[in-house]
Protein backbone atom coordinates (compact mmCIF):
# COMPACT_ATOMS: atom_id res chain seq x y z
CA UNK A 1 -23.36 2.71 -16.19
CA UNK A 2 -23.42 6.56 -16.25
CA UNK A 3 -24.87 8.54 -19.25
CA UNK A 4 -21.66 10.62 -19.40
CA UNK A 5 -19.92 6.53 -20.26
CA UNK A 6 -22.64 5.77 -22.56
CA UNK A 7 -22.09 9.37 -24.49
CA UNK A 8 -18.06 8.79 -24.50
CA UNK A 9 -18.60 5.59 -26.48
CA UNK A 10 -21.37 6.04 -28.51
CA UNK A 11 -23.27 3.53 -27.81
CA UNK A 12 -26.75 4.59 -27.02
CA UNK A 13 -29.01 2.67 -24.66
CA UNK A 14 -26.45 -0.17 -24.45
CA UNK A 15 -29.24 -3.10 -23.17
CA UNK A 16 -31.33 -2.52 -26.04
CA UNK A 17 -28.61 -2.78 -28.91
CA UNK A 18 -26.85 -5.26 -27.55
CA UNK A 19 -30.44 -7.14 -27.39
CA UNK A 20 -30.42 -6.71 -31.20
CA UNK A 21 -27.54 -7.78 -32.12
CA UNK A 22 -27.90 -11.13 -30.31
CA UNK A 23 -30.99 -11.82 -31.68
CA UNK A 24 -30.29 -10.74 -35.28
CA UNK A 25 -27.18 -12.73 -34.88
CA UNK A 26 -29.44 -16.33 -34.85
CA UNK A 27 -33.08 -14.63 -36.65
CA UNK A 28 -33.98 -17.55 -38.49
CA UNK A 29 -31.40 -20.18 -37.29
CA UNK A 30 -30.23 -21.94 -34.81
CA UNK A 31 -28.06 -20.99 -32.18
CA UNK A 32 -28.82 -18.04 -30.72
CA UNK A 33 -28.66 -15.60 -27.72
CA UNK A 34 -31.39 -13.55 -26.28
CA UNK A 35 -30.85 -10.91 -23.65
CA UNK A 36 -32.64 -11.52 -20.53
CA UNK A 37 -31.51 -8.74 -18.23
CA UNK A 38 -28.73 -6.43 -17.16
CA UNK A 39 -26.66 -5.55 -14.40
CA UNK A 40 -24.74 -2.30 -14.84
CA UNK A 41 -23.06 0.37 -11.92
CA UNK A 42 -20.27 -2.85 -11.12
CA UNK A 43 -16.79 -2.17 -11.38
CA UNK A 44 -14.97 -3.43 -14.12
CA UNK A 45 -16.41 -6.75 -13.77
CA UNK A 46 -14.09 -9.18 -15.44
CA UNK A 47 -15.44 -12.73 -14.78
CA UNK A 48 -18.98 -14.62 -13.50
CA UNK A 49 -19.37 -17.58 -11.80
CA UNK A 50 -22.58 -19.53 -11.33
CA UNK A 51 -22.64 -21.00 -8.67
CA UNK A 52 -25.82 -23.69 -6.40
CA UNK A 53 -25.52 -25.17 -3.48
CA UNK A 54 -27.65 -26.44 -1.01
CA UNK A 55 -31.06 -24.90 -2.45
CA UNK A 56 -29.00 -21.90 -3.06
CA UNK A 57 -27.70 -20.54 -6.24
CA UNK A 58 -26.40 -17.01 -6.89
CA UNK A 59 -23.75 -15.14 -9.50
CA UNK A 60 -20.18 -14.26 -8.20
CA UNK A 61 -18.61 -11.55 -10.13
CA UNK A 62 -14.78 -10.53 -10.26
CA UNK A 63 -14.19 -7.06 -10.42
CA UNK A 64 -10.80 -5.54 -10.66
CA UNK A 65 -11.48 -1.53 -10.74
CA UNK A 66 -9.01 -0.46 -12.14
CA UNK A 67 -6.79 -1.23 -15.34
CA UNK A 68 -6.15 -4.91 -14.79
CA UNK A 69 -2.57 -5.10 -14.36
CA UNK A 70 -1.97 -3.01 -10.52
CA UNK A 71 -1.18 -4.87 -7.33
CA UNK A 72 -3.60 -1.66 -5.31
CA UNK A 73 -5.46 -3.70 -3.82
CA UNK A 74 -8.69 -2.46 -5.28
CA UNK A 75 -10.44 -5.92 -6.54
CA UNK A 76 -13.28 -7.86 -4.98
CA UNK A 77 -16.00 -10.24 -6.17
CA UNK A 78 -19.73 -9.10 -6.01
CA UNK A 79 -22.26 -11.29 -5.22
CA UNK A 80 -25.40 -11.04 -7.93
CA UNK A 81 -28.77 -13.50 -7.32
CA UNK A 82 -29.94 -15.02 -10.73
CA UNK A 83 -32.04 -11.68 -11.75
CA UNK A 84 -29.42 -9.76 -11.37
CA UNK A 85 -29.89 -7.77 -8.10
CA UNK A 86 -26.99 -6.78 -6.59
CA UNK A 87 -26.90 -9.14 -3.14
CA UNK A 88 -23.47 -7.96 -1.74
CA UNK A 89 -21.43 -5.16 -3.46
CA UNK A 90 -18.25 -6.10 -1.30
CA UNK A 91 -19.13 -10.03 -0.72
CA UNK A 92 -15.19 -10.11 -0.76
CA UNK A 93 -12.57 -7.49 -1.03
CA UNK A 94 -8.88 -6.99 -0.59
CA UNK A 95 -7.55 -8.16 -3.94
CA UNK A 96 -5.53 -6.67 -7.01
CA UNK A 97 -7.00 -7.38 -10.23
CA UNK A 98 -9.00 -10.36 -9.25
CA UNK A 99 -10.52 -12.64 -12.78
CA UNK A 100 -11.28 -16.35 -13.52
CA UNK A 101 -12.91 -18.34 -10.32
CA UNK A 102 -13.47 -21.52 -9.58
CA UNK A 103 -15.10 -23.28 -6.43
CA UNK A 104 -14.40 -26.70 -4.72
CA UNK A 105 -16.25 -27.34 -2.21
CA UNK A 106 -16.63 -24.55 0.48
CA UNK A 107 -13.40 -22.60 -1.14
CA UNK A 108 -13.42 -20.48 -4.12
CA UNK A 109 -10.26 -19.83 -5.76
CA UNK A 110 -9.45 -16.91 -7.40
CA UNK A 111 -6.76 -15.21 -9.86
CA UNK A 112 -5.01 -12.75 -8.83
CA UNK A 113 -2.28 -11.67 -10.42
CA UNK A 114 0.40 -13.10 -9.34
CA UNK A 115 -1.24 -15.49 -6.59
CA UNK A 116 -4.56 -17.58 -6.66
CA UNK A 117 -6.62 -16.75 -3.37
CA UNK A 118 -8.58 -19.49 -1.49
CA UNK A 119 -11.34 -17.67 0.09
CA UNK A 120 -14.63 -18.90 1.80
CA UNK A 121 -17.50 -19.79 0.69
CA UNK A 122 -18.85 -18.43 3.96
CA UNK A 123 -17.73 -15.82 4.60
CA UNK A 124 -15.87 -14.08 1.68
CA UNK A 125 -12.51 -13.55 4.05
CA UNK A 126 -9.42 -14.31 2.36
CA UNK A 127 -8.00 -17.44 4.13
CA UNK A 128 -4.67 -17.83 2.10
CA UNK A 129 -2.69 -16.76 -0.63
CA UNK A 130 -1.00 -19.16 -2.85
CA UNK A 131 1.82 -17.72 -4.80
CA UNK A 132 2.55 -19.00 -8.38
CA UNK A 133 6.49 -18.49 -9.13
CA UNK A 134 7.73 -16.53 -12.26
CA UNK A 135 3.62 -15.77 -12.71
CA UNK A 136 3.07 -12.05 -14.11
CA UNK A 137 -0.93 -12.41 -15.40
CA UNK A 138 -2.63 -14.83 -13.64
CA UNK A 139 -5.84 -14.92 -15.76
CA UNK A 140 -8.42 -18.14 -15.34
CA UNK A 141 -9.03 -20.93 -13.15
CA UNK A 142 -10.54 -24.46 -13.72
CA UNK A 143 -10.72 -27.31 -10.99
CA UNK A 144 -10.89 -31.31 -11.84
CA UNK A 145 -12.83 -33.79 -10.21
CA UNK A 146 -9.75 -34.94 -8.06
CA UNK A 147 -9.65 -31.55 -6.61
CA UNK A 148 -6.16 -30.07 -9.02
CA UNK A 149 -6.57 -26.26 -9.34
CA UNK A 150 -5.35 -25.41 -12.53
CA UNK A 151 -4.65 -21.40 -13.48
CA UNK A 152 -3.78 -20.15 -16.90
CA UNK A 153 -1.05 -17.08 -16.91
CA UNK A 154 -1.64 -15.07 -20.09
CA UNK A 155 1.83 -13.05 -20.35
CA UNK A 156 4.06 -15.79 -20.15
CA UNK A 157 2.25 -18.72 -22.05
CA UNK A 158 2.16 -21.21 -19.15
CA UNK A 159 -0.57 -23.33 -17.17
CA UNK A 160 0.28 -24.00 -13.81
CA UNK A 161 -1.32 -26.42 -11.45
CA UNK A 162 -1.53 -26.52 -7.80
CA UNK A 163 -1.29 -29.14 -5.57
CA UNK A 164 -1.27 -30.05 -1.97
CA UNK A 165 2.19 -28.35 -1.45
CA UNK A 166 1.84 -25.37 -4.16
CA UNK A 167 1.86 -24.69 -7.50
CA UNK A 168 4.25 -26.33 -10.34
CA UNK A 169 4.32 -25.80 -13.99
CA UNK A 170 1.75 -27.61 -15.78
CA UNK A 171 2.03 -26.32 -19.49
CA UNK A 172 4.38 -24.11 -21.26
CA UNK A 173 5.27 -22.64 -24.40
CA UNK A 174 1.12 -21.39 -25.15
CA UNK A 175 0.38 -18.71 -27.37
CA UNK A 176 -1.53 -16.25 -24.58
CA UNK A 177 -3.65 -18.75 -22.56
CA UNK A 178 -6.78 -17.79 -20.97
CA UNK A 179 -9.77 -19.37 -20.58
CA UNK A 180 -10.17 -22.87 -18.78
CA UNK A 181 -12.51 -25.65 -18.49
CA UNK A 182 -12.35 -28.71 -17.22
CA UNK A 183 -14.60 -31.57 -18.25
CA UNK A 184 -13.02 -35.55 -17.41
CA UNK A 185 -9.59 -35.74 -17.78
CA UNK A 186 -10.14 -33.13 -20.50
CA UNK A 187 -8.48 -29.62 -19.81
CA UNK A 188 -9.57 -27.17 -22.57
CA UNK A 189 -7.55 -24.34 -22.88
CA UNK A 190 -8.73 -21.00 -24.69
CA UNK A 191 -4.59 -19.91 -26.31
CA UNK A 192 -5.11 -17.07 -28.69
CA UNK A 193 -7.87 -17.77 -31.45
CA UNK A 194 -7.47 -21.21 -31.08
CA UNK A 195 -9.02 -23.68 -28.71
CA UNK A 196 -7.23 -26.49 -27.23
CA UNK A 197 -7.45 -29.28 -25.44
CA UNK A 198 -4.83 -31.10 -22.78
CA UNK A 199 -5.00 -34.26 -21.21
CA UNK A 200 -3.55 -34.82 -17.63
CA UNK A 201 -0.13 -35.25 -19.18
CA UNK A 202 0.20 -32.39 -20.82
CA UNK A 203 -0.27 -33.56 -24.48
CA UNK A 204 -2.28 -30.98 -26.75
CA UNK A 205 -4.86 -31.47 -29.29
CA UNK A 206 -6.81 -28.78 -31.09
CA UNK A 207 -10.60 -28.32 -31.00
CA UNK A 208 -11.51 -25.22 -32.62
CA UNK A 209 -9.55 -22.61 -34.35
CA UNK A 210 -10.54 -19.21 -36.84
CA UNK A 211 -11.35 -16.79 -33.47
CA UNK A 212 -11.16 -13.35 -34.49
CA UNK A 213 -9.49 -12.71 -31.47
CA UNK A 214 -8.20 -13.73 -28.39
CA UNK A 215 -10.15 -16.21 -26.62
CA UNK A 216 -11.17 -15.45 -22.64
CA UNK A 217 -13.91 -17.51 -21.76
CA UNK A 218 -14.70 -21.40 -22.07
CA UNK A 219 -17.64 -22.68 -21.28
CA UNK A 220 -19.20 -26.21 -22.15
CA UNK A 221 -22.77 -26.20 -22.78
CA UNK A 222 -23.54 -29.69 -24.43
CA UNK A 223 -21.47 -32.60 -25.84
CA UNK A 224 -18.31 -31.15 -27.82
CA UNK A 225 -20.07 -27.72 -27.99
CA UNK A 226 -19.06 -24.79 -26.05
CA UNK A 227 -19.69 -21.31 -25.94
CA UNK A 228 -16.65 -18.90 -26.19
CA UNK A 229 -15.47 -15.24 -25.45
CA UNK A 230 -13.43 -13.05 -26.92
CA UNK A 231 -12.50 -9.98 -24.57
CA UNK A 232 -12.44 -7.41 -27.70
CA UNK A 233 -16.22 -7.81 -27.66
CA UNK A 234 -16.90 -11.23 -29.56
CA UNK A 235 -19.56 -14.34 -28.76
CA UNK A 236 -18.98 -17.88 -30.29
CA UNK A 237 -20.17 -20.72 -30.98
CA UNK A 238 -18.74 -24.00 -31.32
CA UNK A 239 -19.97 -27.52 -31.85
CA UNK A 240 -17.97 -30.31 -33.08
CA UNK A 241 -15.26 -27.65 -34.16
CA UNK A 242 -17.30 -25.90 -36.38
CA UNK A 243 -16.59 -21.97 -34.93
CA UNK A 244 -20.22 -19.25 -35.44
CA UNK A 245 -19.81 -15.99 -34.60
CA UNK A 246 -23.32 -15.27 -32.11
CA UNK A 247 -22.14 -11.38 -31.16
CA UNK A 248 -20.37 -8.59 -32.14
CA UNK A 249 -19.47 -5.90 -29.50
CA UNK A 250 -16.70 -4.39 -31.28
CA UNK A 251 -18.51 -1.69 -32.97
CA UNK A 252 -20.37 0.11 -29.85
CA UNK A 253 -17.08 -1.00 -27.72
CA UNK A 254 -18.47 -2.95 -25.48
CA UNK A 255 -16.40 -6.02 -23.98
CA UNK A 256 -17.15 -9.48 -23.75
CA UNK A 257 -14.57 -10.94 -20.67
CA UNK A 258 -14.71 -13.80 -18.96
CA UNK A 259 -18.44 -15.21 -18.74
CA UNK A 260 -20.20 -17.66 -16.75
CA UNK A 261 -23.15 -20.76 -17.53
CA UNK A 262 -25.93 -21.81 -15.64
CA UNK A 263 -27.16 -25.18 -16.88
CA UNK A 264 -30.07 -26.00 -15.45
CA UNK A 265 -31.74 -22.36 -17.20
CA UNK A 266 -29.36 -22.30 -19.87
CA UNK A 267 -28.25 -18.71 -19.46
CA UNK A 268 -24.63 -17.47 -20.01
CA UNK A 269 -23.72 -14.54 -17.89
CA UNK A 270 -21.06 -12.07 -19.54
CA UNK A 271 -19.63 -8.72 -18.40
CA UNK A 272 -18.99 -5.96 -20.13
CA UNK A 273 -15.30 -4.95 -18.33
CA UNK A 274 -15.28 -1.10 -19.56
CA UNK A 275 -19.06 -0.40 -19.81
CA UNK A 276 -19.33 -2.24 -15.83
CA UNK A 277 -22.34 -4.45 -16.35
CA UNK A 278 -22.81 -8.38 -16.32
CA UNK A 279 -25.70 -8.80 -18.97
CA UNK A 280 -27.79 -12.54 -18.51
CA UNK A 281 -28.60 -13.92 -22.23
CA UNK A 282 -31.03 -17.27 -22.99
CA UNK A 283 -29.47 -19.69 -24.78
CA UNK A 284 -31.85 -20.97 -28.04
């Protein structure tokens, strides 16, 4: 992130307030967020994904540079190691305005727009292109255990799925769907400021509700708790459907997209979109 970014927004030395905040947000309570490191010089990084295999475990990172919106062919995902050094800049490139991944087994699948991408593991070469009909914003992407890709499309309220033979309608009629996880038979859906949850037949339930904003990411972190995103620069916390605000990034304009969760360390790995840095915080 260039000084002449950091001067434009106002926000200082953006690591070191952004370290406050999350720990001021939990001083003297539990939960809380403490910044371990961050990542800046990406390119509008919208989404992470953690991902270990194989003795191997590393950060994938979707970045769409540009607006978010243009089929330019700009977009690729990065490819971080757990510190945060920059492994591959151009792991995989080719796409428009690439955001929420997901990986079964050698193939990660990514939103795109209008299409989800099936690219390998390997290699990072785009080995398909799945279109989804009538999609216009493409936005996250969850996989079950039976191996059901499932990819929320923001702009028109729907949840598709895809299947052996391509993608059908799986949910319509949402109030701007984004994030998606998958846990079970349990699809949880971030629509709005409200977080829902689907089973495989489509019937909704809700979990959480009272976001500020938007939701964008999902993650499950423990048993009916989960820690949420909202893009406009929000953290959450939610356990047993009780909703705590962690962060606030609105102030010094700094986004909070699409983030990913490493288990086994308990770190959550958001970027910052605009300011173009993926910042790694503890989970206490």
């Amino acid at each position: 992130m260039n000084q002449l970014w950091r001067q434009r927004f106002g926000i200082g030395v953006l690591s070191t307030a952004l370290g406050m905040v999350a720990l001021n947000a939990g001083a003297g309570e539990s939960p809380r967020l403490e910044q371990q490191w961050e990542t800046d010089g990406l390119r509008t990084p919208e989404s992470v994904l953690y991902h270990e295999s194989d003795g191997e475990a590393y950060l994938l990172v979707a970045e769409i540079e540009g607006e978010g919106s243009q089929a330019d062919g700009k977009g690729g995902i990065a490819k971080l190691s757990l510190d945060g050094e920059v492994i591959d800049r151009d792991w995989a490139r080719g796409m428009n305005a690439p955001k929420g991944m997901g990986i079964l087994r050698n193939t990660l699948y990514v939103a795109d727009l209008t299409e989800v991408l099936a690219v390998s593991l390997k290699t990072g070469q785009i080995m398909s292109r799945i279109p989804v009909a009538d999609s216009v914003f493409l936005n996250d992407i969850a996989i079950d255990d039976g191996g059901t890709v499932y990819v929320s499309d923001t702009r028109t309220g729907k949840v598709h799925r895809i299947l052996s033979d391509g993608a059908e309608l799986f949910l319509d009629g949402l109030k701007d769907p984004n994030g998606l996880y998958i846990d079970g038979d349990a699809i949880y859906i971030g629509a709005g400021n409200t977080l829902l949850r689907a089973n495989p037949e489509g019937e909704l339930e809700t979990v959480a509700e009272g976001f500020e904003s938007g939701i964008d990411g999902v993650e499950k972190i423990g048993t009916n708790e989960f820690l949420v995103t909202c893009w406009v620069g929000l953290v959450y916390h939610v356990r047993d459907g009780k909703v705590t605000r962690l962060m606030d990034t609105r102030d010094p304009r700094m986004n909070t997209a699409d983030l990913g969760w490493n288990p086994d360390d308990g770190i959550a790995y958001i970027p910052t979109f605009f300011t173009d840095s993926v910042i790694a915080y503890r989970w206490h």
